[in-house]
Protein backbone atom coordinates (compact mmCIF):
# COMPACT_ATOMS: atom_id res chain seq x y z
CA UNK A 1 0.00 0.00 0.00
CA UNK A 2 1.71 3.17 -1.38
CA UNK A 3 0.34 6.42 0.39
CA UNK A 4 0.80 9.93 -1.49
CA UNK A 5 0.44 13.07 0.18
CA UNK A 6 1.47 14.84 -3.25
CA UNK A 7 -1.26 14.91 -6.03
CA UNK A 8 1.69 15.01 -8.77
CA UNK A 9 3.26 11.87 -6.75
CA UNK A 10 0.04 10.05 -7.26
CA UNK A 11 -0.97 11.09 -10.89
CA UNK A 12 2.41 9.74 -12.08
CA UNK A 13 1.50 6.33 -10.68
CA UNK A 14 -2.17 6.72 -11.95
CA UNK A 15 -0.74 7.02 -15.24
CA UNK A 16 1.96 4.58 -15.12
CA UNK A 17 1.68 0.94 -15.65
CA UNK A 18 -0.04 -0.38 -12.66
CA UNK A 19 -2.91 1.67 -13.71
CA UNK A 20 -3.26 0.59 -17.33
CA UNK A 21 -6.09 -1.06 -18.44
CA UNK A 22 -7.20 -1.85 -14.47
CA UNK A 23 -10.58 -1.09 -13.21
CA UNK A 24 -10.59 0.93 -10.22
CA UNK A 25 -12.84 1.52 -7.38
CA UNK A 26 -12.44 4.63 -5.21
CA UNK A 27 -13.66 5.30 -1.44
CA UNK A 28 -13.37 8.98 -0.65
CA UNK A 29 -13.31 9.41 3.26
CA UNK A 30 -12.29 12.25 5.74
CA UNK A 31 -10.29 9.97 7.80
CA UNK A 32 -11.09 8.94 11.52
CA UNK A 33 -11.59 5.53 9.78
CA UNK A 34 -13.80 2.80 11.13
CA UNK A 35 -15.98 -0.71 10.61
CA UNK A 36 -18.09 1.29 7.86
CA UNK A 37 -15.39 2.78 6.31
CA UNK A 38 -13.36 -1.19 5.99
CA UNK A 39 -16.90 -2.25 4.74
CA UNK A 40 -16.62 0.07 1.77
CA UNK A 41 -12.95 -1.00 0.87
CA UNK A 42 -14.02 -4.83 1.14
CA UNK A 43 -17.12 -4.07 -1.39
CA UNK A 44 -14.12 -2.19 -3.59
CA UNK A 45 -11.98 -4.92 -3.42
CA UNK A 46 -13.90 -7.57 -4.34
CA UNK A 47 -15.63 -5.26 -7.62
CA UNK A 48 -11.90 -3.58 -8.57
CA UNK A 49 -8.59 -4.60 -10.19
CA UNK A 50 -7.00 -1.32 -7.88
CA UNK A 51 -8.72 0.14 -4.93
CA UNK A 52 -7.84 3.94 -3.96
CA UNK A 53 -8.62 5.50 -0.50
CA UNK A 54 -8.56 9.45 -0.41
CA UNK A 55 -8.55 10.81 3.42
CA UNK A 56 -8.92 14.59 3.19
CA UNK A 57 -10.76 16.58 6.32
CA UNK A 58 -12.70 18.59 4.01
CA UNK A 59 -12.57 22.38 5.01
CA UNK A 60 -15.24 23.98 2.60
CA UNK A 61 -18.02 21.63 3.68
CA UNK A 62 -18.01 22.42 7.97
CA UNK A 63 -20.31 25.88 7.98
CA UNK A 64 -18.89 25.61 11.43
CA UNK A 65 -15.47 26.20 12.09
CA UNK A 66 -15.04 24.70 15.81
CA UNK A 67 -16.85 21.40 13.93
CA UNK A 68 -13.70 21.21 11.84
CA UNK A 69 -11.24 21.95 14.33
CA UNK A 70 -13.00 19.39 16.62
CA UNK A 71 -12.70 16.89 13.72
CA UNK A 72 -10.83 13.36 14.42
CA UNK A 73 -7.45 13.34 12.42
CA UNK A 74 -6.15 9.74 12.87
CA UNK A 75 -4.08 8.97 10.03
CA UNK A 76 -1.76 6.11 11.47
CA UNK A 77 -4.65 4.11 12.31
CA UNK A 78 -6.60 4.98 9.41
CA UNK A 79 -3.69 3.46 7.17
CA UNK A 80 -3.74 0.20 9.30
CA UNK A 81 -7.36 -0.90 8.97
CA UNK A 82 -7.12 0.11 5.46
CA UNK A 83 -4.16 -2.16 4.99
CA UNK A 84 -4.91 -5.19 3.05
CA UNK A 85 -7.55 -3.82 1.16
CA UNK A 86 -6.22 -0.73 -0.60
CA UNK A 87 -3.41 -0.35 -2.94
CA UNK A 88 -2.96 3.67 -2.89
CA UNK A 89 -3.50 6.07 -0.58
CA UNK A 90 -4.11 9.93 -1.40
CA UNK A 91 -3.73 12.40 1.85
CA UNK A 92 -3.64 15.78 -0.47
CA UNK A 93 -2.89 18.95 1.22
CA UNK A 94 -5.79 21.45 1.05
CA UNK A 95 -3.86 23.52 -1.38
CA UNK A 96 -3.48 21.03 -4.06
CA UNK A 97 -7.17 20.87 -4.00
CA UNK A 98 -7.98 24.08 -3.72
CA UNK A 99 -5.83 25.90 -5.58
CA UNK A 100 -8.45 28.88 -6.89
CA UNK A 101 -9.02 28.98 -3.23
CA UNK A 102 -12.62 27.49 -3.62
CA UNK A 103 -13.88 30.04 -6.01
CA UNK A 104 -15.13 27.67 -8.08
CA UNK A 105 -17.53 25.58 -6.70
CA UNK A 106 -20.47 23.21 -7.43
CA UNK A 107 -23.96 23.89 -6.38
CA UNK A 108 -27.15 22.00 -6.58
CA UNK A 109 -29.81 24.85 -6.26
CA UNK A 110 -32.76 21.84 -4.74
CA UNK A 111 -32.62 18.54 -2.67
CA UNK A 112 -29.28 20.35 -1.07
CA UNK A 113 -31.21 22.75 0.36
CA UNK A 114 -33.56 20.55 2.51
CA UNK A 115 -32.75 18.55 5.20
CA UNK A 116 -29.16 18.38 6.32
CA UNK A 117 -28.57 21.17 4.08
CA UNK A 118 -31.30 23.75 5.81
CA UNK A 119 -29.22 23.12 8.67
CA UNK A 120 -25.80 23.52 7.43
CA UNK A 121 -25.66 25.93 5.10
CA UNK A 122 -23.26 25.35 2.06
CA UNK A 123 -22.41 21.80 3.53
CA UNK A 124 -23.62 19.76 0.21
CA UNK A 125 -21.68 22.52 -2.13
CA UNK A 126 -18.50 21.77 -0.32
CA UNK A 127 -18.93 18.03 -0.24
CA UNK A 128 -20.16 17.82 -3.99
CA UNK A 129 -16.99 19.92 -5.14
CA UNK A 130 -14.56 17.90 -3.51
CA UNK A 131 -16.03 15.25 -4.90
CA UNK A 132 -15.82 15.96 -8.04
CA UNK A 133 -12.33 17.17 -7.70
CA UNK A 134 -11.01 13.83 -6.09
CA UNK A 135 -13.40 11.33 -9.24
CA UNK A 136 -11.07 13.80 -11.46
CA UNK A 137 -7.70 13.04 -9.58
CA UNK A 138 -8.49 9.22 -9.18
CA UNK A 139 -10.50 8.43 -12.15
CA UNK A 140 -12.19 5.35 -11.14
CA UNK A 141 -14.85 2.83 -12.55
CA UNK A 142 -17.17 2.93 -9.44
CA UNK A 143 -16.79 4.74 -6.30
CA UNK A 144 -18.28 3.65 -2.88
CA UNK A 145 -20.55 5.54 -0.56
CA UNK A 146 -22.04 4.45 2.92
CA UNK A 147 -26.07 4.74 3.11
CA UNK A 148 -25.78 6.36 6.46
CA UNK A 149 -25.44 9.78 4.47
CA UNK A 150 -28.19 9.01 2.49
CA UNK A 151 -29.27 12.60 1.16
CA UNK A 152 -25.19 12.86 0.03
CA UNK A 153 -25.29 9.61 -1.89
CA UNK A 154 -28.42 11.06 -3.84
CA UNK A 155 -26.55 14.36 -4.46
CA UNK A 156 -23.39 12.75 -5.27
CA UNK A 157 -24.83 10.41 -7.86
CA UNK A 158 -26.82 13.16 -9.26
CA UNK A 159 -23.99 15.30 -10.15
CA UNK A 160 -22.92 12.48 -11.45
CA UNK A 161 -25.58 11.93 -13.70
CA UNK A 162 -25.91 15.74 -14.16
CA UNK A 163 -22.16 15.85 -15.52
CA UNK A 164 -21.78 12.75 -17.38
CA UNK A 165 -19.06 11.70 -15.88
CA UNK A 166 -17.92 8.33 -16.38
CA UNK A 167 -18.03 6.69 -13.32
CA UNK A 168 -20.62 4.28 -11.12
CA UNK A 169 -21.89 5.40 -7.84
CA UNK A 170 -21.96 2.34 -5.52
CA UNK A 171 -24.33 2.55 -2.36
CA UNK A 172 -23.50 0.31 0.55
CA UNK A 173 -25.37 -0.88 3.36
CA UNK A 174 -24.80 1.42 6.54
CA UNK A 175 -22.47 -0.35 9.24
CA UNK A 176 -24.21 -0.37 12.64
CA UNK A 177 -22.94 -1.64 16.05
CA UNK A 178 -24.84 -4.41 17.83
CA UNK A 179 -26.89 -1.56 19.86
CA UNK A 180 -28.38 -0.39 16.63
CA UNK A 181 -26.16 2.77 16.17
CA UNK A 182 -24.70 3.68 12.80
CA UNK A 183 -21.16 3.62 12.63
CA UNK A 184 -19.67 7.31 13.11
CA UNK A 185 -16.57 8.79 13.63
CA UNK A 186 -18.42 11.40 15.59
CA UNK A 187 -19.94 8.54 17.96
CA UNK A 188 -16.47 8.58 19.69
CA UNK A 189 -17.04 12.23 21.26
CA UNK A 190 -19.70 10.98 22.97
CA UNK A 191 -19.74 10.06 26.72
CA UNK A 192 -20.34 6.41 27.55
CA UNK A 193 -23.57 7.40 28.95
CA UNK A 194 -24.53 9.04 25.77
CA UNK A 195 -23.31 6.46 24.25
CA UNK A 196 -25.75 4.03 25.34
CA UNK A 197 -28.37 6.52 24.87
CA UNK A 198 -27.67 7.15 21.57
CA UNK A 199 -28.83 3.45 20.50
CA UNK A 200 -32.64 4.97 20.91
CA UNK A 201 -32.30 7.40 17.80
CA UNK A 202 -32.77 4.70 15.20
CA UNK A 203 -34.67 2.32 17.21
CA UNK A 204 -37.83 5.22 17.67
CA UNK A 205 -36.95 6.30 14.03
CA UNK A 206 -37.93 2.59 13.19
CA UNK A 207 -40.83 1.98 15.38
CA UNK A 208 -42.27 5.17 15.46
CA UNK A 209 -45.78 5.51 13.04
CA UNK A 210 -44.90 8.94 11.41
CA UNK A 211 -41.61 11.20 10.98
CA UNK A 212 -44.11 14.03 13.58
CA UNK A 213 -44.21 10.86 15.89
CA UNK A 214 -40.60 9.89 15.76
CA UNK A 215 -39.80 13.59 16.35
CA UNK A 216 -41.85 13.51 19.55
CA UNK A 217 -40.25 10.78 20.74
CA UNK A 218 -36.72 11.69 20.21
CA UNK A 219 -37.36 15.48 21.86
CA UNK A 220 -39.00 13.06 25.04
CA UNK A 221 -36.36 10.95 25.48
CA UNK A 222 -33.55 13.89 25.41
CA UNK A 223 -32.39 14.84 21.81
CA UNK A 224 -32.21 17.87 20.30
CA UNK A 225 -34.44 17.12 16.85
CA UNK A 226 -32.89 19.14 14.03
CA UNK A 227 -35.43 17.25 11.80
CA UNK A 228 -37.00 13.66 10.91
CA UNK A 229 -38.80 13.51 7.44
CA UNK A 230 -39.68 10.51 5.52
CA UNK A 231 -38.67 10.50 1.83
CA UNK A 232 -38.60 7.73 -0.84
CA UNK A 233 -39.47 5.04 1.53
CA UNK A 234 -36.78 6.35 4.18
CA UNK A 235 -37.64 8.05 7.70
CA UNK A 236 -34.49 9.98 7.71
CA UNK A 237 -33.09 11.81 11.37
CA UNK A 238 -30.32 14.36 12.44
CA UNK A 239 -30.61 14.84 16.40
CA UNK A 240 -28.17 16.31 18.71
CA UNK A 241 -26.78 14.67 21.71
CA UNK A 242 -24.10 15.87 24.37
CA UNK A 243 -23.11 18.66 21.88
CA UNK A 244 -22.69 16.09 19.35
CA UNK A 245 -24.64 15.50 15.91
CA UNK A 246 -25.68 12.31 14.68
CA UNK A 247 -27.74 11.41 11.74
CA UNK A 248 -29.35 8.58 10.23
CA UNK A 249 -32.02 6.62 7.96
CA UNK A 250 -33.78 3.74 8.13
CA UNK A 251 -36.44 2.08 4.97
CA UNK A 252 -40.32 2.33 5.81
């Protein structure tokens, strides 16, 4: 596993001979790696020729800065679950990435609006840009996204479809501990009481009869409801615990 923390560094090899004529799958990821994350590099593995991991803490999608600056950066033991799976490794410098200094930028003027996005303004333009950027760096037959950020998997693929570009946007399954909780890199801020707690946020978005019942329920049992709405046969959640937000989806 060759990790490249120059874009130059990596484009040479991308373009060299262990690249030709290979299918490759790509899993973009901000790092703080974790079951969910390994899950997405199996599914590469078995589909690709070459698998690519990208960890980049992505500035221009965090409307709040003390959310960024809070972020987990944990690249040692990022690069030793993903060992095994993954043949390179891209850990670009903001700079490389940004180099107009994010003056160009993609926008969806909808479904990036709603939900997460009424909440966190600009969020989805940042995360749609980088992603672009980073299918243009890698280049890859199919890249892999977690269900868990369901509204971003229908944004990404989208733009996708939007753009023509040439690749296949993979959804996988979302990763959940035995509790019920989705797999987060932001469920390690929380306190082990909190922890425990949080295992009620998908089990009332389940078994709740409406998204206005699940709501009710979460605000009773001590979350902060940003929103629950049910769309295409998903009851979809972001709720706020300890200081700490956590989102998920589960199908009708």
């Amino acid at each position: 596993m060759r990790v490249h923390h120059q874009l130059p560094e990596w484009q040479a090899v991308r373009a060299g001979a262990a690249y030709a004529g290979k299918s490759v799958g790509f899993v973009p990821t901000m790092g703080a790696l974790h079951a969910g994350h390994r899950a997405l590099l199996a599914r590469a593995r078995a589909d690709s020729d070459r698998v690519v991991l990208s960890i980049f803490v992505n500035p221009t999608q965090f409307n709040d800065p003390a959310d960024l600056e809070k972020y987990p950066r944990t690249l040692e033991a990022d690069l030793r679950l993903a060992e095994g799976l993954v043949d390179d490794v891209i850990v670009p410098p903001a700079a490389a990435l940004y180099p107009d200094s994010y003056a160009y930028r993609v926008t969806e003027d909808k479904f990036s609006r709603e939900l997460e996005g009424a909440h966190r303004p600009g969020h989805f333009d940042g995360v749609l840009t980088v992603v672009l950027k980073l299918l243009n760096v890698v280049r890859p037959r199919r890249a892999y996204f977690g269900e868990k950020d369901w509204q971003q998997l229908q944004l990404v693929d989208g733009m996708v479809r939007a753009l023509l570009l040439p690749v296949e946007i993979v959804p996988c399954p979302t990763e959940r501990d035995p509790d019920g909780l989705a797999l987060s890199s932001r469920n390690r801020r929380l306190s082990p009481r909190a922890r425990a707690h949080a295992a009620q946020f998908p089990a009332i978005l389940r078994s709740a009869r409406s998204a206005a019942d699940s709501s009710a329920a979460l605000e009773a049992a001590g979350f902060g409801v940003d929103y629950v709405a049910d769309r295409d046969g998903r009851r979809l959640g972001a709720v706020r615990l300890e200081n700490v937000r956590l989102i998920d989806n589960v199908p009708l």
